[in-house]
Protein backbone atom coordinates (compact mmCIF):
# COMPACT_ATOMS: atom_id res chain seq x y z
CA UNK A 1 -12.77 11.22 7.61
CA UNK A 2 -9.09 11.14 8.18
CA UNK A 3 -6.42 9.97 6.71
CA UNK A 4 -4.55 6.88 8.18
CA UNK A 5 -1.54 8.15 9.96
CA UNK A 6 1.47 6.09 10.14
CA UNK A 7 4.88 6.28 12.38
CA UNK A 8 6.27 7.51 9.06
CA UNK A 9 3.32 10.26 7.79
CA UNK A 10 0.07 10.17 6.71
CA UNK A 11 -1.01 7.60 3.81
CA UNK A 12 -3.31 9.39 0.77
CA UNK A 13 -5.19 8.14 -1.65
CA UNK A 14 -5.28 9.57 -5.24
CA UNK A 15 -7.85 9.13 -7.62
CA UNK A 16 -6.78 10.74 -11.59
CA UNK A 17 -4.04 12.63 -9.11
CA UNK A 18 -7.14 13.91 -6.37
CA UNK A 19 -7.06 13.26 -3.02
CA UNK A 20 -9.62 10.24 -2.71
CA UNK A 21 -11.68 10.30 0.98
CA UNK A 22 -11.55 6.19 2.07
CA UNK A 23 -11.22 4.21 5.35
CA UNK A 24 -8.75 2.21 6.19
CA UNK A 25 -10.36 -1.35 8.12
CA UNK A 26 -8.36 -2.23 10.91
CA UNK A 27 -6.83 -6.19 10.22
CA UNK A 28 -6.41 -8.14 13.47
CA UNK A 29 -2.25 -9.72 12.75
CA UNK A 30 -0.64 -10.53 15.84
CA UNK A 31 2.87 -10.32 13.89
CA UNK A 32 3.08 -6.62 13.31
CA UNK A 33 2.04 -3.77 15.45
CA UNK A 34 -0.67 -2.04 13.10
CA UNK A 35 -2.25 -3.62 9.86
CA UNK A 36 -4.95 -1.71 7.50
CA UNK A 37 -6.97 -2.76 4.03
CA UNK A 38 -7.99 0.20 2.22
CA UNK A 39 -10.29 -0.94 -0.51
CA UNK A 40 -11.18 1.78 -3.25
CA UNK A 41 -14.16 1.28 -5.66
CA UNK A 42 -12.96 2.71 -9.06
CA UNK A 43 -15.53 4.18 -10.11
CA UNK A 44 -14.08 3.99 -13.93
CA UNK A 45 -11.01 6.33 -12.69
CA UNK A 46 -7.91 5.51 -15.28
CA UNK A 47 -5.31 5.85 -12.07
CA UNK A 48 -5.39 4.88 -8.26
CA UNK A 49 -2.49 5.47 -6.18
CA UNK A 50 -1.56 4.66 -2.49
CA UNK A 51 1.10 7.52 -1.26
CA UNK A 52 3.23 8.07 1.64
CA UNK A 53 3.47 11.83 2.25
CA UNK A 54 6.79 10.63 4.78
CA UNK A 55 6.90 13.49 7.71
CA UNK A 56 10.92 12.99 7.03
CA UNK A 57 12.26 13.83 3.65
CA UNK A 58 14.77 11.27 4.60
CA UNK A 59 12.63 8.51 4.45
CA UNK A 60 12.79 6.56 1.39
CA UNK A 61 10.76 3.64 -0.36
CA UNK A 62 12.25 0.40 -1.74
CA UNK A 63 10.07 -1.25 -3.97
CA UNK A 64 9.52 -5.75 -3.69
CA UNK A 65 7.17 -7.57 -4.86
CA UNK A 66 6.34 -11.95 -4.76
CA UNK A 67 4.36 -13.83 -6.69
CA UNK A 68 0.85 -11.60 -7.17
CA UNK A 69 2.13 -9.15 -4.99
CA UNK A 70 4.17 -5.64 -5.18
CA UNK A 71 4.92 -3.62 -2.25
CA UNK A 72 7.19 -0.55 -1.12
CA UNK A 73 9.07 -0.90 2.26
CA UNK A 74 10.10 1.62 4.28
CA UNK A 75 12.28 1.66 7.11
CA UNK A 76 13.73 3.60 9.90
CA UNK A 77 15.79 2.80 12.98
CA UNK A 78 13.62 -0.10 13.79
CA UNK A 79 10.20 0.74 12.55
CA UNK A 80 9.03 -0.94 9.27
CA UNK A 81 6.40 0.07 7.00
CA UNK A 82 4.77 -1.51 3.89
CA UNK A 83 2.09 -0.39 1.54
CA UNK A 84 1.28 -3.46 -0.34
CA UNK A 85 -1.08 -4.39 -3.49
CA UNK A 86 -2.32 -7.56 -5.39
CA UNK A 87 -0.58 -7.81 -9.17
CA UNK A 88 -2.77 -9.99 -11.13
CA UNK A 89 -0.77 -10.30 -14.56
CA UNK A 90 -2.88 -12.54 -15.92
CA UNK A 91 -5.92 -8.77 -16.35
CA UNK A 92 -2.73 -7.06 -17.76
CA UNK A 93 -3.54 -5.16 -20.73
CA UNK A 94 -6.80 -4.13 -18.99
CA UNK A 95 -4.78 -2.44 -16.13
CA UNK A 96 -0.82 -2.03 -14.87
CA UNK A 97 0.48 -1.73 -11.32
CA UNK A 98 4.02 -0.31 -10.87
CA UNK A 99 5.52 1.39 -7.76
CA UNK A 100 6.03 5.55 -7.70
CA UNK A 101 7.87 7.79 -5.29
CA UNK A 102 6.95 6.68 -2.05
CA UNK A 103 3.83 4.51 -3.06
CA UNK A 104 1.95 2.03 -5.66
CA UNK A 105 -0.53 2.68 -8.31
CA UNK A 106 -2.71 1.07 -10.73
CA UNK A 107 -3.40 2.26 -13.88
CA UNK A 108 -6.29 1.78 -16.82
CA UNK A 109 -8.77 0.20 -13.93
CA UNK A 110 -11.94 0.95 -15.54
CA UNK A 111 -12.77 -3.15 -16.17
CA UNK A 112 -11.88 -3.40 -12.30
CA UNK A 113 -14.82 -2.99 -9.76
CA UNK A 114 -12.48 -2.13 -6.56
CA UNK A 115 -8.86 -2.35 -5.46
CA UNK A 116 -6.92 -3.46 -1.85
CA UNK A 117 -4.27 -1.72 -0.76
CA UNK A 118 -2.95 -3.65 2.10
CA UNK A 119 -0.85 -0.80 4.85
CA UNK A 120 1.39 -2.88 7.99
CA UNK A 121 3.92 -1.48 10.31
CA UNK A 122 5.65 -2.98 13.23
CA UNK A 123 8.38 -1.04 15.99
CA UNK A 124 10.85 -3.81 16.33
CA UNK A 125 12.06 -4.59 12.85
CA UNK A 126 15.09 -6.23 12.13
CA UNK A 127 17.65 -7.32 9.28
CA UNK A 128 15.56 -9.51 6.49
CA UNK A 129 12.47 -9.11 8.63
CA UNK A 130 9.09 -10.22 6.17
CA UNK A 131 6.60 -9.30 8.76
CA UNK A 132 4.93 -6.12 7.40
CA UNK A 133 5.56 -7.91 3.57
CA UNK A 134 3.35 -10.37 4.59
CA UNK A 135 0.68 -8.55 6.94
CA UNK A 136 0.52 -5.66 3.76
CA UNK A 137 -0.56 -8.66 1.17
CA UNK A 138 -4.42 -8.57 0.37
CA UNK A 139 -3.71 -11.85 -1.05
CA UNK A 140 -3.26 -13.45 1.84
CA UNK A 141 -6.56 -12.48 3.14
C-alpha cells in the first residue's frame, strides 16, 4: 500500500518513530478538492504521528487548533493543506496531542483503541480561507 500523496509530498505515518502501513478513506466534501481519514488502531504504541515529508524544503507548517481540534496548515501559492486531529482534553493524562515539524502526534495512547487523522487540500485557497480546517476535522464527521 502507498502512501497518500499530496500537492505538497507524501503524508507518513509513524508508529514509536516506524513508518506505520495505513489507508487513507477517501471523504466525499464538495468544499475542498481532496479530503482523507486515516484511522490508526494503536495497538498499545506510546506515540502516533501524522508527517508531511513536504517535496519543498520551503514549505512550512503553522500549527491551529478550535475547540477539540488541532491542526497544521500549510500553504503555497494557492494550494492549502491541513492535517487535522481530534484533542479530547477531558482523556488528558492518559494521552497528549501537540503539533511537530510538519505534522501532529499523540502520545501515551495505550488506553485509546484507534485514532483519526483527518488530511484536506483544496487549489484555490485564499486569505483567511477555513475550508481544509474544517474538511481535516474528524469531529465533524
Amino acid at each position: 500500500m502507498k502512501n497518500l500523496q499530496t500537492p505538497f509530498g507524501e503524508i507518513v505515518v509513524l508508529a514509536d518513530g516506524q513508518p506505520l502501513v495505513y489507508t487513507a478513506i477517501s471523504k466525499q466534501d464538495e468544499r475542498v478538492s481532496a479530503c482523507y481519514r486515516v484511522r490508526i488502531p494503536t495497538e498499545n504504541h506510546a506515540e502516533i504521528a501524522c508527517v508531511l515529508l513536504p517535496d519543498d524544503k520551503s514549505v512550512l507548517g503553522d500549527a491551529s487548533f478550535g475547540e477539540g481540534y488541532l491542526c497544521m496548515e500549510f500553504i503555497r501559492h494557492s494550494t492549502e493543506l491541513t492535517i487535522g486531529m481530534a484533542v479530547d482534553e477531558s482523556s488528558a493524562p492518559s494521552f497528549s496531542s501537540e503539533t511537530i515539524e510538519n505534522g501532529l502526534v499523540y502520545r501515551h495512547v495505550t488506553n485509546v483503541e484507534s485514532l483519526v487523522f483527518g488530511i484536506a487540500w483544496l487549489h484555490d485557497h485564499s486569505e483567511h480561507d477555513v475550508r481544509t480546517w474544517y474538511a481535516a476535522d474528524p469531529t465533524l464527521d
